[in-house]
C-alpha atoms as a PDB file:
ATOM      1  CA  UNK A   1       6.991  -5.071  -6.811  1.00  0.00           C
ATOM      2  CA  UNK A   2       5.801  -2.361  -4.268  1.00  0.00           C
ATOM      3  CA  UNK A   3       7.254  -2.602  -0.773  1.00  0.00           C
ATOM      4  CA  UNK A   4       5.647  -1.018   2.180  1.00  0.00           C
ATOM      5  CA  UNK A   5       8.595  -1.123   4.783  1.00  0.00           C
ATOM      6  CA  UNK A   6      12.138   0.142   4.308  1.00  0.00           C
ATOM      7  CA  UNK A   7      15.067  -1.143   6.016  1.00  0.00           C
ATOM      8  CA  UNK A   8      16.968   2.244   7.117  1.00  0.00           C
ATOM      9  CA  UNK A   9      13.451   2.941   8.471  1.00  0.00           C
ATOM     10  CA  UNK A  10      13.328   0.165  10.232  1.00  0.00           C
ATOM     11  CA  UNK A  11      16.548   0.441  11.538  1.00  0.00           C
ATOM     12  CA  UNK A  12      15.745   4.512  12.850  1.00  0.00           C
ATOM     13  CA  UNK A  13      12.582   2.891  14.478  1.00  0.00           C
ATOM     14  CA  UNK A  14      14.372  -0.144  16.027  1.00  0.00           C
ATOM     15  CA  UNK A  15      17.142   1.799  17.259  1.00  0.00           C
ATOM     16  CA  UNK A  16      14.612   4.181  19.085  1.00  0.00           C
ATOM     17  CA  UNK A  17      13.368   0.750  21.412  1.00  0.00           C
ATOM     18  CA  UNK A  18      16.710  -1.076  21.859  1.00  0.00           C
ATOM     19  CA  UNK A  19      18.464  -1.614  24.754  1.00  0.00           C
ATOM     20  CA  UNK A  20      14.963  -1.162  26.684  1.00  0.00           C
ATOM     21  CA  UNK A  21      13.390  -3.556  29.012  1.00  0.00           C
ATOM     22  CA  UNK A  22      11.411  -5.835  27.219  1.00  0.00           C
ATOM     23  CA  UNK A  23       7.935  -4.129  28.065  1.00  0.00           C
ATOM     24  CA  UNK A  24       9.014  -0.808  27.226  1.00  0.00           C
ATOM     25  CA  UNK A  25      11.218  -1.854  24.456  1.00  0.00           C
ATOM     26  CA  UNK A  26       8.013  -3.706  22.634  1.00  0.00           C
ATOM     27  CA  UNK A  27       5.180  -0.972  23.596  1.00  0.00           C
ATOM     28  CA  UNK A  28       8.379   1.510  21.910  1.00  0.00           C
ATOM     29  CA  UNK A  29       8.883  -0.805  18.589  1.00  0.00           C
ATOM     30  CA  UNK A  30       5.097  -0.854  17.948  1.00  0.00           C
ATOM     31  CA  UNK A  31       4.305   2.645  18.365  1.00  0.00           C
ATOM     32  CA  UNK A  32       7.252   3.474  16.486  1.00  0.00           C
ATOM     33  CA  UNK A  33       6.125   1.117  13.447  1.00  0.00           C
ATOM     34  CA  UNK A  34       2.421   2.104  13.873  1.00  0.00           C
ATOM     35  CA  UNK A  35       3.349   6.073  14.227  1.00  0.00           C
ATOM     36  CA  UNK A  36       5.228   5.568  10.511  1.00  0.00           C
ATOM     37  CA  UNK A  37       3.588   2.593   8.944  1.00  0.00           C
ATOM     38  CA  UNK A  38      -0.249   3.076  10.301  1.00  0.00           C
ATOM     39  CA  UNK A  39      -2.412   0.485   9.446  1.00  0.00           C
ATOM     40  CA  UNK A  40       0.544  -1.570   7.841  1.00  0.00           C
ATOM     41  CA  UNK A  41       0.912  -2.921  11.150  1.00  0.00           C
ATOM     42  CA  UNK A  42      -1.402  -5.422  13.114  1.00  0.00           C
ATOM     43  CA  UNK A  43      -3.589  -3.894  15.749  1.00  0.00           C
ATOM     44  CA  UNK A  44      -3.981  -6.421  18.279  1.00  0.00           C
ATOM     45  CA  UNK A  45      -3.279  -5.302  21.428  1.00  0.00           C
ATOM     46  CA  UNK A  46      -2.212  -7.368  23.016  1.00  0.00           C
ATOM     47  CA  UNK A  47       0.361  -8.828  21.237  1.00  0.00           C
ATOM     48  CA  UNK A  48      -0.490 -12.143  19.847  1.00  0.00           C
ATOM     49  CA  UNK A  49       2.705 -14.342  20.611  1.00  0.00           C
ATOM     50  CA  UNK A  50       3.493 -17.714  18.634  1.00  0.00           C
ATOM     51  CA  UNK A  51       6.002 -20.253  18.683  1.00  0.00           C
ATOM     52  CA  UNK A  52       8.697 -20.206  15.906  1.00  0.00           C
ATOM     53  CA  UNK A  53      10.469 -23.838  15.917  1.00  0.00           C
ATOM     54  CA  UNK A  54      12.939 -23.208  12.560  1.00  0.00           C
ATOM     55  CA  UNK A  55      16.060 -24.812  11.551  1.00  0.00           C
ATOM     56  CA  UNK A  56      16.642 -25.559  15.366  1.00  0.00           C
ATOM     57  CA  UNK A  57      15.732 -22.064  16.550  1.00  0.00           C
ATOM     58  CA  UNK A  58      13.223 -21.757  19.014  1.00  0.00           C
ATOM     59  CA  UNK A  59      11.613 -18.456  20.411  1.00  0.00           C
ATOM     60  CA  UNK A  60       8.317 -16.625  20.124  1.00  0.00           C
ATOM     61  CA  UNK A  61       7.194 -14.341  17.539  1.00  0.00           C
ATOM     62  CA  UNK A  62       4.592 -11.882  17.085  1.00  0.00           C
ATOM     63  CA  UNK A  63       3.932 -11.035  13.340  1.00  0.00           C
ATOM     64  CA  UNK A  64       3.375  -7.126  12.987  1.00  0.00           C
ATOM     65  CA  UNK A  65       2.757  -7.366   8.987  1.00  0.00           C
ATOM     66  CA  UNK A  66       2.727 -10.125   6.484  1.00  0.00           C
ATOM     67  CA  UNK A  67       1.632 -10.328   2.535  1.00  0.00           C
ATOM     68  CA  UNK A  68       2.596 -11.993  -0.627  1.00  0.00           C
ATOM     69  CA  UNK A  69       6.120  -9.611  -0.956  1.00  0.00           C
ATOM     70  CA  UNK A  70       7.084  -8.600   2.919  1.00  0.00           C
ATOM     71  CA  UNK A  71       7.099  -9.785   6.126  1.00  0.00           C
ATOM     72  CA  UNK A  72       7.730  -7.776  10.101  1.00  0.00           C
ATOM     73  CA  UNK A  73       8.009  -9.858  13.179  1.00  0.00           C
ATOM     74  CA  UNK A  74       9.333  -9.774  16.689  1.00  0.00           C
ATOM     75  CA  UNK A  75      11.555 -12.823  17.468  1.00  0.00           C
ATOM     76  CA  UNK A  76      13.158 -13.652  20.711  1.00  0.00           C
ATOM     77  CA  UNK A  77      13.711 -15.770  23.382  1.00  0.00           C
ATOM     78  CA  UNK A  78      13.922 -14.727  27.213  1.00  0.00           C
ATOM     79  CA  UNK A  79      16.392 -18.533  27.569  1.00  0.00           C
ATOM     80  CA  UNK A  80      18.076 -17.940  24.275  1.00  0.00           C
ATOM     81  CA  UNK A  81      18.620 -20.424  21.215  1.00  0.00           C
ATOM     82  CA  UNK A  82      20.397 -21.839  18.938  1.00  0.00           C
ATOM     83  CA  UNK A  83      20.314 -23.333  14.996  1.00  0.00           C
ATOM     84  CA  UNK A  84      20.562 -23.028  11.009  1.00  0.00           C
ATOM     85  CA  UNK A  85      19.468 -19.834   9.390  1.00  0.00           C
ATOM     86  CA  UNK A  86      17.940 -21.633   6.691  1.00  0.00           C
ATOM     87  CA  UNK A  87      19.083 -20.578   2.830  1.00  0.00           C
ATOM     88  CA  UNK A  88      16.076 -18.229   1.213  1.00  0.00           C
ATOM     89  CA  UNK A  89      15.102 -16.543  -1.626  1.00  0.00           C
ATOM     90  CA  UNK A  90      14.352 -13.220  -0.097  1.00  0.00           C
ATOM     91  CA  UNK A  91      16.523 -10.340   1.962  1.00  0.00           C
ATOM     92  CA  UNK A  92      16.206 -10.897   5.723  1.00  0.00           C
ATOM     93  CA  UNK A  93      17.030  -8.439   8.053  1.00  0.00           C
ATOM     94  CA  UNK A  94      17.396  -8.619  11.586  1.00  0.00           C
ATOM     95  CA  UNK A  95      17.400  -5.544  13.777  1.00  0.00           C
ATOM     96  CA  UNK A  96      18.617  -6.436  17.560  1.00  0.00           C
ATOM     97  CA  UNK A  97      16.862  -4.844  20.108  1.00  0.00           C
ATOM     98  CA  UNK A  98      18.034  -6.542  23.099  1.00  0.00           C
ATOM     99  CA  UNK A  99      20.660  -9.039  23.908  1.00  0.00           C
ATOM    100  CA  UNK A 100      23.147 -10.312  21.715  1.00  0.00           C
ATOM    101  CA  UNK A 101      23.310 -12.076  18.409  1.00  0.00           C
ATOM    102  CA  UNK A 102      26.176 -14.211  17.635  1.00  0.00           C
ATOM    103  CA  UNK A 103      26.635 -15.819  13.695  1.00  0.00           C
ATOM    104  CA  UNK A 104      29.334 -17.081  11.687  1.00  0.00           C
ATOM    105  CA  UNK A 105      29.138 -18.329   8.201  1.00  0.00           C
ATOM    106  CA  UNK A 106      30.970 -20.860   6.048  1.00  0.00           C
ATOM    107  CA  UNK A 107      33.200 -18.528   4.504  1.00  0.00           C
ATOM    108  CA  UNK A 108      35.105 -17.412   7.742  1.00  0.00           C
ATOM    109  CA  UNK A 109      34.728 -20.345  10.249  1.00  0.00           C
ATOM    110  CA  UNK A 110      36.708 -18.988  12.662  1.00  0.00           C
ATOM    111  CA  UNK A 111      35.372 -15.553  12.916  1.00  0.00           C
ATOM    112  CA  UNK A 112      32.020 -14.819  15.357  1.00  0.00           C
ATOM    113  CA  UNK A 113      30.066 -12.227  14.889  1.00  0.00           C
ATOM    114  CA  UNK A 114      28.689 -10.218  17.236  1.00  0.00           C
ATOM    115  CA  UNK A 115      25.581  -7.915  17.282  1.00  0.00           C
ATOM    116  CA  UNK A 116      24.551  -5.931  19.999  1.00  0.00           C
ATOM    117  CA  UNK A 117      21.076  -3.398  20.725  1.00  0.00           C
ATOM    118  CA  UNK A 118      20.973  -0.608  17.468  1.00  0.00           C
ATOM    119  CA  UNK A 119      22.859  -3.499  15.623  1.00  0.00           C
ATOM    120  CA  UNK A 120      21.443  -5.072  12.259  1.00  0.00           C
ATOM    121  CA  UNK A 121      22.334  -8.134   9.852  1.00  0.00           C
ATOM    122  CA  UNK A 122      21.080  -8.564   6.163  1.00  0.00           C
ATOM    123  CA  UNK A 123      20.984 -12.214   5.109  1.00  0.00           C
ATOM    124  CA  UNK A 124      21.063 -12.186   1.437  1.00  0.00           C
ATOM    125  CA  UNK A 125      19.325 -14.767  -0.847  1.00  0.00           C
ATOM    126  CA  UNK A 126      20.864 -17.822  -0.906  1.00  0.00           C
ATOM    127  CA  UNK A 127      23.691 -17.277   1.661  1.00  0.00           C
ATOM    128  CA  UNK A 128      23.349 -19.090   5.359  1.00  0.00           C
ATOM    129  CA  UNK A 129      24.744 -18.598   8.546  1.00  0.00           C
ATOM    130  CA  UNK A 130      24.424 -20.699  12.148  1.00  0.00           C
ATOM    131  CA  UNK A 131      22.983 -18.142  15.201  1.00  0.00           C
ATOM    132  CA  UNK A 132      23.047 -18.407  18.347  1.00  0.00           C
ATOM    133  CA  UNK A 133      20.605 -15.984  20.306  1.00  0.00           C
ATOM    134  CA  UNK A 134      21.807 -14.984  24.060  1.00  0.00           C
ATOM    135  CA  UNK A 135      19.492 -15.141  26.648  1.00  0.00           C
ATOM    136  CA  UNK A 136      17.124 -12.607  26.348  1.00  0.00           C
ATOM    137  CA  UNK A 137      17.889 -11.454  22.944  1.00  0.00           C
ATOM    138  CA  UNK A 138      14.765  -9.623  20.729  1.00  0.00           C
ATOM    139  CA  UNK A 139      14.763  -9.099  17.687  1.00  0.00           C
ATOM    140  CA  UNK A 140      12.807  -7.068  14.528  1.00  0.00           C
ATOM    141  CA  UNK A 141      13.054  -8.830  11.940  1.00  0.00           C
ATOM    142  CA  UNK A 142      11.698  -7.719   8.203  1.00  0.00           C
ATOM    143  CA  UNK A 143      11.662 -10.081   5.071  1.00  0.00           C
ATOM    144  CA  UNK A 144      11.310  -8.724   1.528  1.00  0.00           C
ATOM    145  CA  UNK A 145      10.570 -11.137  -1.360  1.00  0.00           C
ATOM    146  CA  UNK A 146       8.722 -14.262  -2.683  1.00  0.00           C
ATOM    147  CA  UNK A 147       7.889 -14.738   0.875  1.00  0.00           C
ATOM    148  CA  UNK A 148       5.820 -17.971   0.502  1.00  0.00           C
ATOM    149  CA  UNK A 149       8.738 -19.514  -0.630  1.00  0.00           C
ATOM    150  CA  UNK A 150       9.854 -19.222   3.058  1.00  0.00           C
ATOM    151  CA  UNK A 151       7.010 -21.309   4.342  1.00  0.00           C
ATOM    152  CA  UNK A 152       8.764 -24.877   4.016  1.00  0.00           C
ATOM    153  CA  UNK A 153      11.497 -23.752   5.917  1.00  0.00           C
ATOM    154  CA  UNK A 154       9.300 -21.676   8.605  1.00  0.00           C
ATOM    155  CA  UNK A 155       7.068 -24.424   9.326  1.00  0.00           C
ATOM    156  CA  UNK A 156       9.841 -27.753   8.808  1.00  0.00           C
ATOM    157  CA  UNK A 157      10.614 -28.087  12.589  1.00  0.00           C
ATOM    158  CA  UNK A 158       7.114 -27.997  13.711  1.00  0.00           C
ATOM    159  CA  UNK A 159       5.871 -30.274  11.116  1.00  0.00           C
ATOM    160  CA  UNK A 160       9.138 -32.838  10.793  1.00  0.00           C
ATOM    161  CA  UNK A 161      10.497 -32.682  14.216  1.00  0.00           C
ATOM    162  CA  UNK A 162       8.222 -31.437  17.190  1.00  0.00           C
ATOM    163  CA  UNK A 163       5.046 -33.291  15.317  1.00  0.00           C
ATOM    164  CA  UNK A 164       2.932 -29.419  16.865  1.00  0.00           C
ATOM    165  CA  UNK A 165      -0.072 -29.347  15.054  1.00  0.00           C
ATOM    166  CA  UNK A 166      -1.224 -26.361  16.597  1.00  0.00           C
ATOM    167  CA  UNK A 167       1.840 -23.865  16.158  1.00  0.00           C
ATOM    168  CA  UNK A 168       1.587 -25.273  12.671  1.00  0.00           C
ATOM    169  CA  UNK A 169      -2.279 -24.020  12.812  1.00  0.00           C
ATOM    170  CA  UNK A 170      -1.520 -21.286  14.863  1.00  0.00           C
ATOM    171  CA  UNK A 171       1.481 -20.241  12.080  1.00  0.00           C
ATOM    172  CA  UNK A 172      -0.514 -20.826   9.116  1.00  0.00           C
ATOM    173  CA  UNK A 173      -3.743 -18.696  10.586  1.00  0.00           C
ATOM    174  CA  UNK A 174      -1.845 -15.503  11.627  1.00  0.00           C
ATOM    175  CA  UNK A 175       0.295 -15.335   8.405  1.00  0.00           C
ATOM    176  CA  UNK A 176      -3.101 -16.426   5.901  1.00  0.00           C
ATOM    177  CA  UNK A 177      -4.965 -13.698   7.979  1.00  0.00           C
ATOM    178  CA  UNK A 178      -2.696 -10.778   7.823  1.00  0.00           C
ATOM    179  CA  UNK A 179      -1.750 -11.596   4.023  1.00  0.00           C
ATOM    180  CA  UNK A 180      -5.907 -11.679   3.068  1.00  0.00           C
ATOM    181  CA  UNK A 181      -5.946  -8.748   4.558  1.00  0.00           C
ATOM    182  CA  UNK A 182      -3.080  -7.151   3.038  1.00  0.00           C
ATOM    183  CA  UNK A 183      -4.400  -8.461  -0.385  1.00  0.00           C
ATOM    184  CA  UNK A 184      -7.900  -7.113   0.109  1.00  0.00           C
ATOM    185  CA  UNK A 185      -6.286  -3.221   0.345  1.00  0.00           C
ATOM    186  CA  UNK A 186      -4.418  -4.074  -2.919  1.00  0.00           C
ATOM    187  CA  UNK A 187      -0.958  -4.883  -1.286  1.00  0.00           C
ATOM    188  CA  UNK A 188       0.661  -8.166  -2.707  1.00  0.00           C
END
């Protein structure tokens, strides 16, 4: 399977915007991505923003690139959050821009970890971990795999819990969009 996006890439780019006022920091991140990855990336501008209710966490996210096989989006929350990573199939990584990022995992309860701005996590498939998001942590975060099989999870709060029809709608139509599109220039 062909990927688009490469995580020490990502990580060069991502480092570039963090620790950056929000504003800055996101207008930085995009032309970064868009400077490297062209028309790989979503051209709205503005940034269309969309609540992300997952395994307890709840922030905002703006999806820069989505298909069959990969996934980019900006994730944050200006109050900060808290919840269950959810167990996948695919490699998540999460490159911190701003604030702070605190996990732990079964296998070291006692241990926090901490990730700062220029920081970034790799959540393998099938391991977990509970996250806590500061206040006004941001985050890049790029998913490589089956990435429909991340839908149930992605979409469980808003269907199961908070009963929103629209973010579901509003989910659903962003990510169907921007994979038709990927599909149509031969990208799975």
């Amino acid at each position: 399977m062909s990927h688009v996006f490469e995580p020490d890439v990502l990580r060069e780019i991502s480092r570039e915007a963090a620790g950056l006022e929000f504003d800055p920091m996101t207008r930085t991140l995009i032309a970064g991505l868009r400077a490297r990855y062209g028309d790989h990336i979503a051209p709205e501008d503005p940034l269309k923003w969309v609540w992300s209710l997952a395994g307890g966490i709840t922030g905002l996210m703006t999806v820069l690139h989505a298909s069959l096989s990969e996934y980019l989006l900006l994730f944050g929350s200006p109050v900060g959050t808290e919840g269950f990573s959810g167990r996948y199939r695919i490699d998540i990584y999460d490159y911190v821009l701003a604030g702070e990022m605190w996990t732990y995992r079964e296998r070291a309860p006692g241990a926090r970890i901490v990730s700062r701005p220029g920081d970034d996590t790799l959540l393998a498939p099938g391991h977990v971990k509970g996250v806590r998001l500061q206040p006004e942590t941001w985050l890049l975060e790029y998913g490589r795999g089956a990435i429909p099989t991340c839908l149930p999870m992605a979409l469980g709060d808003s269907v199961f819990s908070a009963l929103d029809g629209t973010t579901i709608l509003r989910t659903v139509k962003v990510y169907g969009a921007m994979t038709l599109r990927s599909l149509l220039r031969g990208k799975l």
